[in-house]
Protein backbone atom coordinates (compact mmCIF):
# COMPACT_ATOMS: atom_id res chain seq x y z
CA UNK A 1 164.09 123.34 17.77
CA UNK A 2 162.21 123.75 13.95
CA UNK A 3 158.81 125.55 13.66
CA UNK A 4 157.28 121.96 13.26
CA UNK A 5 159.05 120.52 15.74
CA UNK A 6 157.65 122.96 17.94
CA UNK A 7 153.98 122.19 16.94
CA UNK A 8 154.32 118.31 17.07
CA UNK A 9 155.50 119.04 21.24
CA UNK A 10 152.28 120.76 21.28
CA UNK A 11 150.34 118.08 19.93
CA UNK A 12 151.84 115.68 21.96
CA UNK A 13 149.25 114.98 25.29
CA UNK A 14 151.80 116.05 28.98
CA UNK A 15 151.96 112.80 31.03
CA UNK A 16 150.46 115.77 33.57
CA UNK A 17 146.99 115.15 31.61
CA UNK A 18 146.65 111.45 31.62
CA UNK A 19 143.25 110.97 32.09
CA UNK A 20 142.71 109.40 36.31
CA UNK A 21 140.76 106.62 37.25
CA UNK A 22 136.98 107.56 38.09
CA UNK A 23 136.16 107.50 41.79
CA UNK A 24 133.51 106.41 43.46
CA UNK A 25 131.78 110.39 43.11
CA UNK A 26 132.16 110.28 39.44
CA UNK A 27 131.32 106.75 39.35
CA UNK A 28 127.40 107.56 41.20
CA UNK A 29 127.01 110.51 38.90
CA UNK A 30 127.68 108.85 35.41
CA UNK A 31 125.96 105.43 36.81
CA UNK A 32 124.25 105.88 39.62
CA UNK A 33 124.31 104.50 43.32
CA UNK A 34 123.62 100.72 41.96
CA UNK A 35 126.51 100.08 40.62
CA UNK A 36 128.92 101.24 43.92
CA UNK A 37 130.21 98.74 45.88
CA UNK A 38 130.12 99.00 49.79
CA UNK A 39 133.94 100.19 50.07
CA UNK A 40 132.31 103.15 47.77
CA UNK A 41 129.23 103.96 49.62
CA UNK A 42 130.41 103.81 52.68
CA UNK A 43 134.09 105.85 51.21
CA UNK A 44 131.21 108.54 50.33
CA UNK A 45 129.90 109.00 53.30
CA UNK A 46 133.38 109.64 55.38
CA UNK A 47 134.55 112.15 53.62
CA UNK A 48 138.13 113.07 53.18
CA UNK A 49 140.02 111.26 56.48
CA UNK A 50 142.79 112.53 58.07
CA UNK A 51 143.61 108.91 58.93
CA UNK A 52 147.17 107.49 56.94
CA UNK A 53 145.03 105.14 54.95
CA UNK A 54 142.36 107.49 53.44
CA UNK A 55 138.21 107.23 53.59
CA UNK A 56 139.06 104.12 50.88
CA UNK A 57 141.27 102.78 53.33
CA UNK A 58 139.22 103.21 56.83
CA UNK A 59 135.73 101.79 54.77
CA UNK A 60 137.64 98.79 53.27
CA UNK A 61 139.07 98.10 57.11
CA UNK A 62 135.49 98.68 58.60
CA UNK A 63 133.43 96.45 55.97
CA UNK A 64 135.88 93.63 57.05
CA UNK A 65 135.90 93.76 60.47
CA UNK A 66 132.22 94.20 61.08
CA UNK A 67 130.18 93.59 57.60
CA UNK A 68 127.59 95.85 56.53
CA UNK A 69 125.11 94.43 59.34
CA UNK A 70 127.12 94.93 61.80
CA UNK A 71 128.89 98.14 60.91
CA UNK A 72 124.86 99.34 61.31
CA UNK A 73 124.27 97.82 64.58
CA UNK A 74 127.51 99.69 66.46
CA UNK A 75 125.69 102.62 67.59
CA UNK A 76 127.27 106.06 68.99
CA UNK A 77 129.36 104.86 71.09
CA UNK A 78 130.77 101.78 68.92
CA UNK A 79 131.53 104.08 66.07
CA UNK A 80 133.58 106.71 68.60
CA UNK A 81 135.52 103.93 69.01
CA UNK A 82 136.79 103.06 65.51
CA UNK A 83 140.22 104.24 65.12
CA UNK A 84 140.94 107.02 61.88
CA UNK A 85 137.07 108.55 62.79
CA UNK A 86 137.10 111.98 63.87
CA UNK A 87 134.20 112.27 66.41
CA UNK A 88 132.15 113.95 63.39
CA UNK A 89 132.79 111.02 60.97
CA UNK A 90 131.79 108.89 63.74
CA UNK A 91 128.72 110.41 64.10
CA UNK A 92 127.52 110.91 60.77
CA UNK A 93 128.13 107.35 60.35
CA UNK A 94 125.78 106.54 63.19
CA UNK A 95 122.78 109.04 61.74
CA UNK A 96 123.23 107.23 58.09
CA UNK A 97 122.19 103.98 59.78
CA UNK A 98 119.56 105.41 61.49
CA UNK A 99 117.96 107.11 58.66
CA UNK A 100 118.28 104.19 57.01
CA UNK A 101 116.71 101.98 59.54
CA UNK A 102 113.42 104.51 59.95
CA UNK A 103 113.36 104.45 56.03
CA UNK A 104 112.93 101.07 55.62
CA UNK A 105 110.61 100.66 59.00
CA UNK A 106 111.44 98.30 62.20
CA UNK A 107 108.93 96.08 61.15
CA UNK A 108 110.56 95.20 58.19
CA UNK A 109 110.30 91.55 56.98
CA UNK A 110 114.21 89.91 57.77
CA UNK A 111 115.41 88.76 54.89
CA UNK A 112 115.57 84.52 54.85
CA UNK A 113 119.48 83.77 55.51
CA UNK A 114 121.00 81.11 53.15
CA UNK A 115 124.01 79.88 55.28
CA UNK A 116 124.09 76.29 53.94
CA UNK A 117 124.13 74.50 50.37
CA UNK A 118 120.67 72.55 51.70
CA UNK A 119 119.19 76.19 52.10
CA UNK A 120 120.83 77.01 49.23
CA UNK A 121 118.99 74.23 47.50
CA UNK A 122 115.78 74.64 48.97
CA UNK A 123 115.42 77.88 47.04
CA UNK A 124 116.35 76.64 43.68
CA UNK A 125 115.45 72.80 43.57
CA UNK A 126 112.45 74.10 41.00
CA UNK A 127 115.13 74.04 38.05
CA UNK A 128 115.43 70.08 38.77
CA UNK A 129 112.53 69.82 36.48
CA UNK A 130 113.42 71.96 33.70
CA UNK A 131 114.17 70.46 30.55
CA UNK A 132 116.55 72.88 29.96
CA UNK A 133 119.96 73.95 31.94
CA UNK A 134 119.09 77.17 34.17
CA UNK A 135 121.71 78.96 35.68
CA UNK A 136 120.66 80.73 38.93
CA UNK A 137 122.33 83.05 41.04
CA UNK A 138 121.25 83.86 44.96
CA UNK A 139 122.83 87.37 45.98
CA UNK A 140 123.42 87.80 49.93
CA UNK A 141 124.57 90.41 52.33
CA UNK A 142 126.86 90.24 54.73
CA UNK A 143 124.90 88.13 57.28
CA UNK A 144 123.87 85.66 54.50
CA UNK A 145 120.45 87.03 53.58
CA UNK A 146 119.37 86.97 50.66
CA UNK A 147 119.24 89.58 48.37
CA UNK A 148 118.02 88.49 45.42
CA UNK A 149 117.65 85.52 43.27
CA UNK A 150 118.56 85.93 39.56
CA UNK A 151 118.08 83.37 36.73
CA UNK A 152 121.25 84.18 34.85
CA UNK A 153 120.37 82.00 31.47
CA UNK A 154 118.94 79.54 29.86
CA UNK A 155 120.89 77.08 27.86
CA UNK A 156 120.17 73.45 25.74
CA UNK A 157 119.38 70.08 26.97
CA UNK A 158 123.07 70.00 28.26
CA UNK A 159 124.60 73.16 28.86
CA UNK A 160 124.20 76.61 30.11
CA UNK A 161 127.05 79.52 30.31
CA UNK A 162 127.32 82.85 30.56
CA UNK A 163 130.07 85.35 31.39
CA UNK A 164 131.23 86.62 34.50
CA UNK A 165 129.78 90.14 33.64
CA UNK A 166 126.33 88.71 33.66
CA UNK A 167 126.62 86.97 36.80
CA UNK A 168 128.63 89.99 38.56
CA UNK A 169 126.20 93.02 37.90
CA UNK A 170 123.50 91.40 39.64
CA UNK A 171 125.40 91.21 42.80
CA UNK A 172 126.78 94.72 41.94
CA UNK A 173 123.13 96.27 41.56
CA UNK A 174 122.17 94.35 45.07
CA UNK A 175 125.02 95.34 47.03
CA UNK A 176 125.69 91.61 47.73
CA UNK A 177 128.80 90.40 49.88
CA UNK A 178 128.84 87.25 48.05
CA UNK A 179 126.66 84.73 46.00
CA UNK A 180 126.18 80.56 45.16
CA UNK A 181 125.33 79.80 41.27
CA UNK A 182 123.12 76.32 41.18
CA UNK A 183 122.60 74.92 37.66
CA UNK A 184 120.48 71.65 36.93
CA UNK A 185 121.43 68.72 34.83
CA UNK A 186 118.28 68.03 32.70
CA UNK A 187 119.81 64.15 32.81
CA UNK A 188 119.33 63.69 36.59
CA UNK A 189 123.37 63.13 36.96
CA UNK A 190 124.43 64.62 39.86
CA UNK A 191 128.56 64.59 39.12
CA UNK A 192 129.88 67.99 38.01
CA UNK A 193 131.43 67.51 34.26
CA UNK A 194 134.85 69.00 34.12
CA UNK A 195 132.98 72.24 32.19
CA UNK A 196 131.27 72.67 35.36
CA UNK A 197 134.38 73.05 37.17
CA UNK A 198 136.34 75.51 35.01
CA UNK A 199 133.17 77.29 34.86
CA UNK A 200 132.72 77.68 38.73
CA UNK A 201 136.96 78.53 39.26
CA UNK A 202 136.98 81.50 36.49
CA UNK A 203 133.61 82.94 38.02
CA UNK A 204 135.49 82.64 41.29
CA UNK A 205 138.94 84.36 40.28
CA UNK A 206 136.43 87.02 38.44
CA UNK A 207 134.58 87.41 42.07
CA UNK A 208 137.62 88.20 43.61
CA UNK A 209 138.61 90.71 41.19
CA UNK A 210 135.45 92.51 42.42
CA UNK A 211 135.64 91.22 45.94
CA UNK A 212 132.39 89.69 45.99
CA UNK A 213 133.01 85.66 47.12
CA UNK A 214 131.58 82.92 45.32
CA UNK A 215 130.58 80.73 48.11
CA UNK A 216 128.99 77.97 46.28
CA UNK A 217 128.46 76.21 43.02
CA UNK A 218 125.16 73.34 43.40
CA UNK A 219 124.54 70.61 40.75
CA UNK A 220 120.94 70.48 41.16
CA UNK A 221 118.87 67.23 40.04
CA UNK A 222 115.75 65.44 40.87
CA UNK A 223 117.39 62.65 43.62
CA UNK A 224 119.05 66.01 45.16
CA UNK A 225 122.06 68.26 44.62
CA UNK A 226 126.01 68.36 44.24
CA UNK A 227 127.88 70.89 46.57
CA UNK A 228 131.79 71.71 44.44
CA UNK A 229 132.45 72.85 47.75
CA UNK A 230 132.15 70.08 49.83
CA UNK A 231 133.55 68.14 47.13
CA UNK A 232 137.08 70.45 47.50
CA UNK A 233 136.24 72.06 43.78
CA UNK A 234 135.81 75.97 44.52
């Protein structure tokens, strides 16, 4: 091998020092605790598992089986009995909950539960009177509270978008399981326009990609509201 040859090899970056994706440590240092989603948090907490499937794997598998709310309503003996836990993962699982709970106080207001598109409605039928399209998003945990309502944008006399990023980082910042969008139609019209259904399908493949679910998509007006999901469009 030639002199240069031999320097361009050094040059050349080892498939050794590819650069790995961030986990969810790195990820709460360079953006803080906001932006973790509950596979991370609760991924943190564990610790390195023994279990096959790793702390990524055992969080992921505990989140579905029991949400958030319920993974903090097992107590001692609930979390002995999650298989891949050793008995200490089990029970600093169980304190984080409880810290958690005395942070935040029993008496805690619950949080109101939307768990219909008529209680969706009822918390955004005040964009029926907008002259304006208003895109709104309602953020909720796993037991359908709410976590926050969001007004996304603001658009013309007919039209209001935004893209997914926009809509997603609330829900990211809130922790939220899932979330409905409601938009109004300044005209009163109640049908959604084909734009309205494109719209609601690529927020829900970009939802996925994040696994929060978009449960709903309203057409709000002043006679009422449009549910895509009742009408078989989400």
């Amino acid at each position: 091998m030639s002199e240069h040859d031999e320097l361009g090899a050094l040059d050349r970056p080892s498939p050794l020092e590819l650069p790995r994706c961030p986990g969810p440590r790195e990820k709460l240092f360079a953006r803080g605790a906001e932006v973790l989603s509950h596979d991370d948090l609760l991924s943190l907490v564990l610790g390195p598992s023994s279990a096959r499937e790793g702390a990524a794997g055992v969080a992921g598998r505990l989140l579905r089986r029991h949400g958030l709310r319920g993974l903090a309503d097992l107590g001692p003996e609930g979390w002995r009995a999650q298989s891949g836990l050793s008995p200490a993962s089990a029970a600093r699982m169980c304190a984080v909950f409880e810290l958690g709970r005395r942070a935040w106080g029993a008496d805690a207001e619950p949080r109101p539960r939307v768990a219909s598109p008529r209680q969706a409605w009822e918390r955004v039928r005040w964009i029926a009177a907008a002259r304006k399209e208003h895109l709104v998003g309602l953020y909720l945990d796993a037991q359908n509270g709410l976590l926050a309502t969001e007004t996304l944008s603001i658009g013309s006399l007919n039209t209001t978008r935004t893209q997914p990023r926009e809509v997603l980082f609330p829900a990211l910042a809130h922790l939220a399981l899932g979330f409905l969008l409601a938009h109004n139609h300044p005209s009163g019209c109640l049908e959604p326009s084909p734009e309205d259904v494109d719209f609601t399908q690529g927020m829900r493949r970009a939802g996925e990609v994040m696994g929060i679910e978009l449960y709903d998509h309203l057409i709000v007006g002043r006679q009422g509201y449009t549910s895509l999901r009742e009408r078989g469009l989400l």
